[in-house]
C-alpha atoms as a PDB file:
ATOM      1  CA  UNK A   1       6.802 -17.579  19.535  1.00  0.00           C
ATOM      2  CA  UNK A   2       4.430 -20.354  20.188  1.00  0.00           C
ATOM      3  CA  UNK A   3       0.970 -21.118  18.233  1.00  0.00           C
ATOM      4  CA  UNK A   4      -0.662 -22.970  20.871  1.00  0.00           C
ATOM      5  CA  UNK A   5      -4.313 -21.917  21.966  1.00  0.00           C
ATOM      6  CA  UNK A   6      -3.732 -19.044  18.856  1.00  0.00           C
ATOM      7  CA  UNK A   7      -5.154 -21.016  16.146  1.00  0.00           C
ATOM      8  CA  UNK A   8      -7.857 -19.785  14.356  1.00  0.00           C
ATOM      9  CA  UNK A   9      -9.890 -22.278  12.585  1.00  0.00           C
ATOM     10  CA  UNK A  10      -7.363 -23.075   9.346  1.00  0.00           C
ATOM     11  CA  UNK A  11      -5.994 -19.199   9.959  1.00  0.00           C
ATOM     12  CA  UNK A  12      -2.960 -20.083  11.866  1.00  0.00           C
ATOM     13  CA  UNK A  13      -1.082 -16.658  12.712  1.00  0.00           C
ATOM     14  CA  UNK A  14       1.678 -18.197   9.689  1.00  0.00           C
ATOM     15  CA  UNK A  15      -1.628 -17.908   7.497  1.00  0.00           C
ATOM     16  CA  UNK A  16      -2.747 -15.109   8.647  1.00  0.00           C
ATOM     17  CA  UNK A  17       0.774 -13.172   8.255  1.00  0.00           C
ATOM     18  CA  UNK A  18       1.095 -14.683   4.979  1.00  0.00           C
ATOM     19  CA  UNK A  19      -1.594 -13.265   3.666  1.00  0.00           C
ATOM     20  CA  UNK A  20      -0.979  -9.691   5.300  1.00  0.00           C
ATOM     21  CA  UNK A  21       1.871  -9.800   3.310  1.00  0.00           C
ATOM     22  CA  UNK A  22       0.810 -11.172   0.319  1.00  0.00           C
ATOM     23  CA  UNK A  23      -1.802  -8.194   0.334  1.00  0.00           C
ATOM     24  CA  UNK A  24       0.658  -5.221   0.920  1.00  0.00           C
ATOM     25  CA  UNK A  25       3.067  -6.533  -1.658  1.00  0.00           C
ATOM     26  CA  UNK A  26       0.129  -6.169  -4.158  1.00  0.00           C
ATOM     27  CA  UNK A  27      -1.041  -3.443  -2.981  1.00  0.00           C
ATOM     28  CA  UNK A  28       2.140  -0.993  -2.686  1.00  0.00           C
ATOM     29  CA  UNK A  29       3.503  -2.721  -5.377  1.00  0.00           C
ATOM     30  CA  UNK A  30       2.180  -0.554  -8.582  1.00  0.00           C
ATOM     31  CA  UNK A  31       2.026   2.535  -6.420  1.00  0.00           C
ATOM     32  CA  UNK A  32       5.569   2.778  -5.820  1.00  0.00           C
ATOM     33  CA  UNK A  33       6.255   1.953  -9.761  1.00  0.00           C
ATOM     34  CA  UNK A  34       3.732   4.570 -10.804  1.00  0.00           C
ATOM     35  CA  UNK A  35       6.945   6.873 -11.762  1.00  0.00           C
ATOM     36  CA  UNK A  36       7.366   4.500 -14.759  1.00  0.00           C
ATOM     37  CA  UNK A  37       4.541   5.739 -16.406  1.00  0.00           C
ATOM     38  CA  UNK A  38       5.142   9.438 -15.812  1.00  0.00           C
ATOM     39  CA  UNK A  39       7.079   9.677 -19.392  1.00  0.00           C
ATOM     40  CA  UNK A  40       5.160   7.416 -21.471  1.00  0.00           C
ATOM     41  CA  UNK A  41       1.826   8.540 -20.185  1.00  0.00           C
ATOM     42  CA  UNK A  42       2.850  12.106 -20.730  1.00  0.00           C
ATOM     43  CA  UNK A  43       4.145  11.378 -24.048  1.00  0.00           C
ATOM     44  CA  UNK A  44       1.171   9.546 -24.705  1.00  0.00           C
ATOM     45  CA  UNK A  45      -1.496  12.439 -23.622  1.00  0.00           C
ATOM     46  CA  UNK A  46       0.739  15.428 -24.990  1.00  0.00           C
ATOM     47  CA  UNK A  47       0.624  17.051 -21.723  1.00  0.00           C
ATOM     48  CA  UNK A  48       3.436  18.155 -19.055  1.00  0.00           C
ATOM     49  CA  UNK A  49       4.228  15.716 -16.015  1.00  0.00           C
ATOM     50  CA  UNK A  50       2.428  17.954 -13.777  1.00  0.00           C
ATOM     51  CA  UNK A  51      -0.763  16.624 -14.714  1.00  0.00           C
ATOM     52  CA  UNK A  52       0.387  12.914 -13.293  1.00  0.00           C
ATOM     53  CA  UNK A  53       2.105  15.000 -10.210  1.00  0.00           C
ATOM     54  CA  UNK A  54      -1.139  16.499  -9.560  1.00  0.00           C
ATOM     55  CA  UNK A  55      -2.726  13.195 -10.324  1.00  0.00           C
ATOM     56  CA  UNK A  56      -0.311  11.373  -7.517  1.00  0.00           C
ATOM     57  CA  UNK A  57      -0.465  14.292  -5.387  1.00  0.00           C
ATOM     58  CA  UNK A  58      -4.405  13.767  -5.266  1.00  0.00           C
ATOM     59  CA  UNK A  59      -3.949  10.135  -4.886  1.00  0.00           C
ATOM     60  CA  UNK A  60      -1.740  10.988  -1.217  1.00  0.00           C
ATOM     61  CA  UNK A  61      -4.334  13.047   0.081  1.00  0.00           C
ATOM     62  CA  UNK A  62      -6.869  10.848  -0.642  1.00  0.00           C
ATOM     63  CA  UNK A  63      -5.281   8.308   1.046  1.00  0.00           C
ATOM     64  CA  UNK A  64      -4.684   9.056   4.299  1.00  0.00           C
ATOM     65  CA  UNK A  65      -7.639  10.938   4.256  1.00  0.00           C
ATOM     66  CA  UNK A  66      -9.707   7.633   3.807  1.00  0.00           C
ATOM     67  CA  UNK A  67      -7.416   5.570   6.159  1.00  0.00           C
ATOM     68  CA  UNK A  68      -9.684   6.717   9.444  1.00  0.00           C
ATOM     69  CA  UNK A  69     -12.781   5.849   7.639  1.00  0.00           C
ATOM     70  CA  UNK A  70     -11.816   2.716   6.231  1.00  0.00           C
ATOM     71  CA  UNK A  71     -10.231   1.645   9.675  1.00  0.00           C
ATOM     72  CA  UNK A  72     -13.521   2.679  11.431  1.00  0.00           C
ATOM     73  CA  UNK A  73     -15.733   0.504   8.311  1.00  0.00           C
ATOM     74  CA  UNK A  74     -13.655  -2.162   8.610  1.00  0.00           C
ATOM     75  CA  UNK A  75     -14.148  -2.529  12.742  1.00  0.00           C
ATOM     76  CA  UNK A  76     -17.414  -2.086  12.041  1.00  0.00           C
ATOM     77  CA  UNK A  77     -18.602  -4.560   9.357  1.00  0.00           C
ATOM     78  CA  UNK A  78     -15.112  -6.606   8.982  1.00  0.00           C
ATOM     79  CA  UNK A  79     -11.928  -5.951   7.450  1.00  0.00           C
ATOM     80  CA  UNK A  80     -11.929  -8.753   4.289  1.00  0.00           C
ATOM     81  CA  UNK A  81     -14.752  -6.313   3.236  1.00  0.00           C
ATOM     82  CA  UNK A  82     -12.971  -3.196   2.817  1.00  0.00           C
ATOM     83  CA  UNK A  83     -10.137  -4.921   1.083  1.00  0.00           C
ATOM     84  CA  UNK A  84     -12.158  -6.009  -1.015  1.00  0.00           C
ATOM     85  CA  UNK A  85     -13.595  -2.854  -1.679  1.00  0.00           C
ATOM     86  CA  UNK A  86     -10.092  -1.051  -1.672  1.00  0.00           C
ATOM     87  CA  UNK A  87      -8.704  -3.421  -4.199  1.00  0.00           C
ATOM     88  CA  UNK A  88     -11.915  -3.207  -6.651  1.00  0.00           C
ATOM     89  CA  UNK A  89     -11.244   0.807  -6.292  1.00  0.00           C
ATOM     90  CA  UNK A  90      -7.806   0.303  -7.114  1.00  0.00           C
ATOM     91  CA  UNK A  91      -8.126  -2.202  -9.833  1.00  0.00           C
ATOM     92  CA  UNK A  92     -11.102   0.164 -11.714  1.00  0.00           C
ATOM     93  CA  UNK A  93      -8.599   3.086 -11.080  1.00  0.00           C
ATOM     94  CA  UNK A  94      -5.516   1.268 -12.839  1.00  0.00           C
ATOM     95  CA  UNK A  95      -7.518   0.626 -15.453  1.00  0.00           C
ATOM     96  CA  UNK A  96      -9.354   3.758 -15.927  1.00  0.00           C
ATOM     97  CA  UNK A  97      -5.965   5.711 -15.936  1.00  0.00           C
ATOM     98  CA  UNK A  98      -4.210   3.149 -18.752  1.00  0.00           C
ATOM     99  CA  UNK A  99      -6.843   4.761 -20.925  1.00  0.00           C
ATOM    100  CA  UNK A 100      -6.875   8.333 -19.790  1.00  0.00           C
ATOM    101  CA  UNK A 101      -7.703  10.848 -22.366  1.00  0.00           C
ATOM    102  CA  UNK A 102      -7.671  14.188 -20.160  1.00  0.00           C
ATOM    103  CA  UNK A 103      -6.314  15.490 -17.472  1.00  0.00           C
ATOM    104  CA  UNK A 104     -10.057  15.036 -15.678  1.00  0.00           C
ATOM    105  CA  UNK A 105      -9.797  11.400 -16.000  1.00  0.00           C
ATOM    106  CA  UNK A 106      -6.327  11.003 -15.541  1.00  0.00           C
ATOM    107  CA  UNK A 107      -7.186  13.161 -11.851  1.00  0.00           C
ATOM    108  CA  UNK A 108     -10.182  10.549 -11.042  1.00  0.00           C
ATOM    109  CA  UNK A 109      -8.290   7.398 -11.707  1.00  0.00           C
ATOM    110  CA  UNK A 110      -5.026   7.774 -10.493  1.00  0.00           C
ATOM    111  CA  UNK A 111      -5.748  10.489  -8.311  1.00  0.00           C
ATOM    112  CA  UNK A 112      -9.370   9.307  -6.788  1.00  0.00           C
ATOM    113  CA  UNK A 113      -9.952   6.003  -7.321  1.00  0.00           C
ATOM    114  CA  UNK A 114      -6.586   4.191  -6.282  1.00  0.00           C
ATOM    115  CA  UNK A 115      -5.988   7.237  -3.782  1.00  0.00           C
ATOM    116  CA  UNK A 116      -9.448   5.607  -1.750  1.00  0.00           C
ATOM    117  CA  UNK A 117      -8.221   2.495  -3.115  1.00  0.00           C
ATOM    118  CA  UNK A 118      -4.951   2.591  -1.038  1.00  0.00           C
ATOM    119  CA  UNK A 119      -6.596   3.511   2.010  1.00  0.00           C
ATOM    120  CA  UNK A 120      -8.987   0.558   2.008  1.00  0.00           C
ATOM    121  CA  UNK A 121      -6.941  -2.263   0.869  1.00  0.00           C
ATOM    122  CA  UNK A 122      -3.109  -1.254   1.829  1.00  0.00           C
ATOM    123  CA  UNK A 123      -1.011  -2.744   5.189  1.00  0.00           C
ATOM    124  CA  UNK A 124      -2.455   0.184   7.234  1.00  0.00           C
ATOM    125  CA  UNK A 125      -5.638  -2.041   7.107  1.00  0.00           C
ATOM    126  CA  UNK A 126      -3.904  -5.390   7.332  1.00  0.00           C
ATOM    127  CA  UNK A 127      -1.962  -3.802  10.908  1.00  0.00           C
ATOM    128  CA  UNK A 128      -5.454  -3.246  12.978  1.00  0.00           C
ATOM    129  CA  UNK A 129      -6.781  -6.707  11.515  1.00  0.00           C
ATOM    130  CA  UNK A 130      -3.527  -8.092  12.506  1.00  0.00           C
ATOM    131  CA  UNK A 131      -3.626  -6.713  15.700  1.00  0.00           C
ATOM    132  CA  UNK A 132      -6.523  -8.172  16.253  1.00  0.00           C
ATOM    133  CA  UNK A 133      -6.003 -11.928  15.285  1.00  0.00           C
ATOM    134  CA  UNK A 134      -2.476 -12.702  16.679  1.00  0.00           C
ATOM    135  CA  UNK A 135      -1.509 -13.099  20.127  1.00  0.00           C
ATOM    136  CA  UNK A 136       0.814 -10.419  21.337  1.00  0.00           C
ATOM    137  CA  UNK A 137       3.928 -12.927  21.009  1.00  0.00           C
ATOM    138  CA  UNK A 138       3.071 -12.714  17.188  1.00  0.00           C
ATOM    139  CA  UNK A 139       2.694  -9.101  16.508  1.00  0.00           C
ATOM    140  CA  UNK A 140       5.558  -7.439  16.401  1.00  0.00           C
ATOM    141  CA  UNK A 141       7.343  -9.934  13.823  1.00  0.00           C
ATOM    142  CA  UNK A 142       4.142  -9.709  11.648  1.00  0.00           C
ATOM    143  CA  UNK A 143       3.919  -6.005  11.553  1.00  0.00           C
ATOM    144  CA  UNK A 144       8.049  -6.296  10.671  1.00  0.00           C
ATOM    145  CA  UNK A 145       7.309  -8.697   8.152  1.00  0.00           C
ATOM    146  CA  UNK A 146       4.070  -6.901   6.480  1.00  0.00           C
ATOM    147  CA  UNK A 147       5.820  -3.653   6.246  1.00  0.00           C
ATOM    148  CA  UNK A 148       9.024  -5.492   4.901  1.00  0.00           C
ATOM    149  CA  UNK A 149       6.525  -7.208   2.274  1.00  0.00           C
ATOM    150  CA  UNK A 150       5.751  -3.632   1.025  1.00  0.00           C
ATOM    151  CA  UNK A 151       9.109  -2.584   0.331  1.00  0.00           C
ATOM    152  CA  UNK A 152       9.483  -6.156  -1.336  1.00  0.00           C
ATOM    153  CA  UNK A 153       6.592  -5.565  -3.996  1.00  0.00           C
ATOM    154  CA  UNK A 154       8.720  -1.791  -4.683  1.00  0.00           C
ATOM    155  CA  UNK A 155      11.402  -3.715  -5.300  1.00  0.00           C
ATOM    156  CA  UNK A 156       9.731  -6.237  -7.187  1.00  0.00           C
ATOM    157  CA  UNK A 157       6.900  -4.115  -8.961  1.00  0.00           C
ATOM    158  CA  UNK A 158       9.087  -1.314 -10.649  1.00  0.00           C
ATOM    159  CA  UNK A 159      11.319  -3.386 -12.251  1.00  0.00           C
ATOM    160  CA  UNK A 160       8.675  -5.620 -13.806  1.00  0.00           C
ATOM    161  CA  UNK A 161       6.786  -2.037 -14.542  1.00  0.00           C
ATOM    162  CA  UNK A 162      10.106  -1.480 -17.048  1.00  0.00           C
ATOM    163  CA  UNK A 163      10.069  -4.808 -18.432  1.00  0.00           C
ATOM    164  CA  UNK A 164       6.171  -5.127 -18.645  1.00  0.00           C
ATOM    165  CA  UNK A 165       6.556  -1.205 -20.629  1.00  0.00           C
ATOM    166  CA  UNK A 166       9.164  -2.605 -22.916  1.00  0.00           C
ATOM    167  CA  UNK A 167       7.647  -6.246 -23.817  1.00  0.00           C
ATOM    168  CA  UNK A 168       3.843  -4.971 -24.429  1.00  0.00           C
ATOM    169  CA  UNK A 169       3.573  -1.095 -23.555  1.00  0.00           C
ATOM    170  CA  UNK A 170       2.328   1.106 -20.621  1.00  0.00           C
ATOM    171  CA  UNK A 171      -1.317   0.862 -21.047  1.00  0.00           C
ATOM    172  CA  UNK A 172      -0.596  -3.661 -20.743  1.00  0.00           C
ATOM    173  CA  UNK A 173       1.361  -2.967 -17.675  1.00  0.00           C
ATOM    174  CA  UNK A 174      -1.111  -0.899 -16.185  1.00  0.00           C
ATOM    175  CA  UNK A 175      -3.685  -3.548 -17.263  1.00  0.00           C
ATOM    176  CA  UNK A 176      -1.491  -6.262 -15.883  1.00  0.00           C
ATOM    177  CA  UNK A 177      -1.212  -4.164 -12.749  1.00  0.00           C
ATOM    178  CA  UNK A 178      -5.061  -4.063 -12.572  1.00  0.00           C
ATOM    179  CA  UNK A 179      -5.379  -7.585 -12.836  1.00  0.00           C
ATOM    180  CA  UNK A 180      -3.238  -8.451  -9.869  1.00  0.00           C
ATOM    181  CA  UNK A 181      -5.327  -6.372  -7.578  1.00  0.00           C
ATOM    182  CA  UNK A 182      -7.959  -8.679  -7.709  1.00  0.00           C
ATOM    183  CA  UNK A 183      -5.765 -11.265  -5.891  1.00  0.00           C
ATOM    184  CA  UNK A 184      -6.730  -9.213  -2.262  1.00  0.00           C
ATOM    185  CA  UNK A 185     -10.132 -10.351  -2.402  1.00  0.00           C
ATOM    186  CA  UNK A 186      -9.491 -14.085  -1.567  1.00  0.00           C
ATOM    187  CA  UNK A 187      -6.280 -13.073   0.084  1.00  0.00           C
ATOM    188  CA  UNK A 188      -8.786 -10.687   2.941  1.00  0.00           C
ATOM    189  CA  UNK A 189     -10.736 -14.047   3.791  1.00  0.00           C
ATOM    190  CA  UNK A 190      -7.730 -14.526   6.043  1.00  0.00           C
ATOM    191  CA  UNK A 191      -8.807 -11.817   8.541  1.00  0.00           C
ATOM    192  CA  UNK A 192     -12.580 -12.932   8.689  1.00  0.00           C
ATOM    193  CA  UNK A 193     -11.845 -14.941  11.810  1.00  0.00           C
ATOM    194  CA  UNK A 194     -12.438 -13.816  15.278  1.00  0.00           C
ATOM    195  CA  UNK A 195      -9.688 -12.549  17.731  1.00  0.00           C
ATOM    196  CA  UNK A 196      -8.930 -15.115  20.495  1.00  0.00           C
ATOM    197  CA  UNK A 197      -8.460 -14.607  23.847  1.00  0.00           C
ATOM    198  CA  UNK A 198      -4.388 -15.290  23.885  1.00  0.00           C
ATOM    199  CA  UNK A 199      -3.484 -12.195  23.856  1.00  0.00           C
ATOM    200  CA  UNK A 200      -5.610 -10.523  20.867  1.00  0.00           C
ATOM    201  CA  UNK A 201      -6.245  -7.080  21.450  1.00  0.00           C
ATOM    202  CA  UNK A 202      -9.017  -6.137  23.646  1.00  0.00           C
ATOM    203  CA  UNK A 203     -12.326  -4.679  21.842  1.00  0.00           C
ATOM    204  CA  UNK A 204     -11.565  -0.767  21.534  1.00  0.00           C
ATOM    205  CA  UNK A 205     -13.511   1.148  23.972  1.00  0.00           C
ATOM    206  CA  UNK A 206     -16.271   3.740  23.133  1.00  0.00           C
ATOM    207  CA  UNK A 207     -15.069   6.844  22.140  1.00  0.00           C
ATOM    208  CA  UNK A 208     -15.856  10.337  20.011  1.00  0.00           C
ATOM    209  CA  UNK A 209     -13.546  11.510  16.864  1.00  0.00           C
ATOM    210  CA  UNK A 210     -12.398  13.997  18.892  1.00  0.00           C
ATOM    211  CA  UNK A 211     -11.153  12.225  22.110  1.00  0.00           C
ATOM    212  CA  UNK A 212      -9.293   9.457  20.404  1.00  0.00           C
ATOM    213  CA  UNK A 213      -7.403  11.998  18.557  1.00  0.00           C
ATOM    214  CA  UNK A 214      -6.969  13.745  21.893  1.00  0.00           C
ATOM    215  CA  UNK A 215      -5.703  11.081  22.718  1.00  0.00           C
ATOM    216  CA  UNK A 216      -3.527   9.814  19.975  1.00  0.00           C
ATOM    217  CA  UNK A 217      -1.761  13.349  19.912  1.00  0.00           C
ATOM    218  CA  UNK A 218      -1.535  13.788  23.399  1.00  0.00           C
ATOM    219  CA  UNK A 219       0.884  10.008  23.263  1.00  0.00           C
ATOM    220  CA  UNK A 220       4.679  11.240  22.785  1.00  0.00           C
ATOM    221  CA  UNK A 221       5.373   8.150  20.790  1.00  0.00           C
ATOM    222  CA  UNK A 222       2.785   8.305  18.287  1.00  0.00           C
ATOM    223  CA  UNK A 223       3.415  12.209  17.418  1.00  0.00           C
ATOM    224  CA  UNK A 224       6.814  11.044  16.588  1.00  0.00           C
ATOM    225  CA  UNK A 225       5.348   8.040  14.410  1.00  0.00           C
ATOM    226  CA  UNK A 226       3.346  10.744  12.588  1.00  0.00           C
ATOM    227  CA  UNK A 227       7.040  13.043  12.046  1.00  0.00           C
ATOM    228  CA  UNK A 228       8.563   9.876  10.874  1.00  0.00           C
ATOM    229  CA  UNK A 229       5.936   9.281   7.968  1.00  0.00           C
ATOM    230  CA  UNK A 230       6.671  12.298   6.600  1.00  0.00           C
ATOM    231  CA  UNK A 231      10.262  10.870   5.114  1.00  0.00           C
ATOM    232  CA  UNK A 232       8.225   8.312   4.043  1.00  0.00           C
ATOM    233  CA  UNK A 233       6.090  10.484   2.138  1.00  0.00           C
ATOM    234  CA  UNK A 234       9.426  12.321   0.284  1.00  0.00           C
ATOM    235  CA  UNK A 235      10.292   9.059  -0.716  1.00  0.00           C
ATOM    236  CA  UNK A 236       6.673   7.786  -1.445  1.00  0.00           C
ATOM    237  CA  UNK A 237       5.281  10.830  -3.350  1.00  0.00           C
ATOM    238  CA  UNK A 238       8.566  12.435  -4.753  1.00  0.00           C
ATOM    239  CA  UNK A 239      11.364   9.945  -5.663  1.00  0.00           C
ATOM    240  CA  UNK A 240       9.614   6.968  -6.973  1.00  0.00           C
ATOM    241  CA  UNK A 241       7.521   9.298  -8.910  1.00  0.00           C
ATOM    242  CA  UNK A 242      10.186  11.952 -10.759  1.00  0.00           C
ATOM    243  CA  UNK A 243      13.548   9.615 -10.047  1.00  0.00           C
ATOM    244  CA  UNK A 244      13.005   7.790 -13.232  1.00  0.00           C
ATOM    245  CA  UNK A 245      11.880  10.378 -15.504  1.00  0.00           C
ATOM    246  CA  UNK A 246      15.456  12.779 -14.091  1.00  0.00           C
ATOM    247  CA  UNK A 247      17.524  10.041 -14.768  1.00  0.00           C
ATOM    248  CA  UNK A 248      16.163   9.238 -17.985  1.00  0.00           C
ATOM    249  CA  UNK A 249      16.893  13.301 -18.789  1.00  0.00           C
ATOM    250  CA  UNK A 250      20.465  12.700 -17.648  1.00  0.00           C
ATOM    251  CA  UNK A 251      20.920  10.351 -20.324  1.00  0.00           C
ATOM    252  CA  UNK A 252      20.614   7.275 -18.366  1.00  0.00           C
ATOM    253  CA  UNK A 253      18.410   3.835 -19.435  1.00  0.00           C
ATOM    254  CA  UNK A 254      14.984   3.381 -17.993  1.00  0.00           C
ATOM    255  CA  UNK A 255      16.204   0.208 -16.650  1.00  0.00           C
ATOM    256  CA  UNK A 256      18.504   2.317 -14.913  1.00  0.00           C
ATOM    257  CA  UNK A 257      15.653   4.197 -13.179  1.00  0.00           C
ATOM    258  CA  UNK A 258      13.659   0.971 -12.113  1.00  0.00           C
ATOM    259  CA  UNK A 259      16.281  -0.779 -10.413  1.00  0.00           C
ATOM    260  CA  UNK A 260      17.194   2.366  -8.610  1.00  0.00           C
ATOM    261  CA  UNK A 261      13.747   2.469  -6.974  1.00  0.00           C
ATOM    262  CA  UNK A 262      13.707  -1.622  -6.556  1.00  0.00           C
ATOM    263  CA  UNK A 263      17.008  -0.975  -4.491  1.00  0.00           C
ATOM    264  CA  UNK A 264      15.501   1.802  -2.561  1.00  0.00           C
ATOM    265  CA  UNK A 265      12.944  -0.984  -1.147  1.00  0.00           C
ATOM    266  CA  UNK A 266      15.269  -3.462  -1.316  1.00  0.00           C
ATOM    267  CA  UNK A 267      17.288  -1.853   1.356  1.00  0.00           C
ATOM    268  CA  UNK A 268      14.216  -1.248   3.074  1.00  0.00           C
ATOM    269  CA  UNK A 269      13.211  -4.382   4.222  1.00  0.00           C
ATOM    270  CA  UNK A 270      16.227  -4.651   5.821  1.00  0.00           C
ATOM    271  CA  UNK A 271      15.355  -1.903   7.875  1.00  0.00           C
ATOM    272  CA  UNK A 272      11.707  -3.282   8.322  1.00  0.00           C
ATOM    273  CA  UNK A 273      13.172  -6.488   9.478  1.00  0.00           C
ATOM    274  CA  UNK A 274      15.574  -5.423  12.246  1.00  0.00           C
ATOM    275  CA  UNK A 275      12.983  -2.855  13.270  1.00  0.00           C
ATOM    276  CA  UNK A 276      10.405  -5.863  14.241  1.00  0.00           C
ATOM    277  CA  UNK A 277      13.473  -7.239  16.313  1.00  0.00           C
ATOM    278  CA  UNK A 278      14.478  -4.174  18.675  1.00  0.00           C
END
């Protein structure tokens, strides 16, 4: 891959992925350690773990619902904008939920607020900016290496969830968690630069709601991109959530339960990684 005539100013396409990844470590991160909070919060608010389920089932909806309009913002006014945006959402929602005292507020913080959160400051942001700032040579290692960069911050994020939980308690973590958020808003000044003309995707043609999605459905390809996501959605919304807590019922540690999700995206960026190659 060669960086010649793809320089952007100081955002180089290393900068430029570096940051992309830097942002969707923090911002899948906490998500994907949310299940070590589904005990203590419980515990905490004397109510069953449905009322986080329905909190985290909220949250899914909400975010892919949002990921159209955020996409469609941010190629409108810029993408370091809604990241920005996305990770003050997400921040305010982290916080809001350490110090739920009902269901209602549990529902709007981790359900609402980090559910629009997610869709305005997560990769599937970072991939259309990307797409738009490297040349094509670049691309398909940097959207490899960005969704490998998620799976590293699961790996990384749930384990320090457990030792953050045990050191301080839930409501620090969570706190903690907020904290780092606010790390995407400098990080999103990478993608402020212009695309180039060495191979940078061309401006996206005017179109209705209804014929691009006409048209997205109508490609083979992406119809089974869509399928694929919804194993990632099992894993995202089920097993990182209600794997801890089941294992902790079977008698097993809570450390126990964190590492087993940190290995789940462990061995995901493996398959991130050779995907970007083939």
């Amino acid at each position: 891959m060669t960086v010649a005539g793809s320089r952007i100013g100081w955002r180089t396409p290393t900068v430029v992925i570096s940051c992309g990844c830097a942002i969707a470590l923090l911002s899948f991160g906490p998500r994907s350690a949310l299940g070590q909070f589904l005990t203590p919060l419980s515990l905490a608010g004397n109510w069953g773990r449905d009322v986080l389920s329905l909190a985290l089932a909220i949250q899914n909806l909400l975010w892919g619902i949002g990921q159209p309009f955020a996409g469609a913002v941010a190629d409108r006014f810029g993408a370091p904008r809604v990241l920005s945006i996305g990770a003050l959402l997400y921040a305010a929602g982290l916080v809001l939920m350490a110090y739920a005292t009902t269901p209602a507020v549990l529902h709007l913080s981790a359900g609402v607020l980090i559910g629009f959160g997610l869709s305005g400051c997560s990769f599937n942001l970072v991939i259309g900016a990307l797409g738009k700032l490297l040349p094509a040579s670049w691309r398909s290692f940097a959207f490899g290496a960005g969704t490998a960069a998620g799976s590293f911050g699961q790996f990384l994020f749930s384990p320090l969830a457990r030792a953050l939980i045990d050191a301080f308690d839930w409501q620090s973590a969570l706190v903690v968690f907020s904290a780092l958020m606010l790390f995407i808003l400098p990080l999103s000044l990478a993608f402020s630069g212009h695309a180039t003309d060495s191979g940078a995707l061309s401006a996206p043609r005017s179109q209705s709601v209804t014929q691009a999605l006409a048209e997205a459905f109508g490609h083979r390809s992406y119809v089974l991109l869509v399928l694929g996501f919804f194993t990632c959605g099992f894993q995202l919304a089920f097993i990182t959530v209600h794997l801890p807590a089941y294992l902790m019922d079977r008698g097993l540690s809570a450390e126990v339960g964190a590492w087993t999700i940190g290995v789940i995206g462990l061995f995901n960026i493996m398959g991130c990684l050779l995907a970007a190659r083939m």
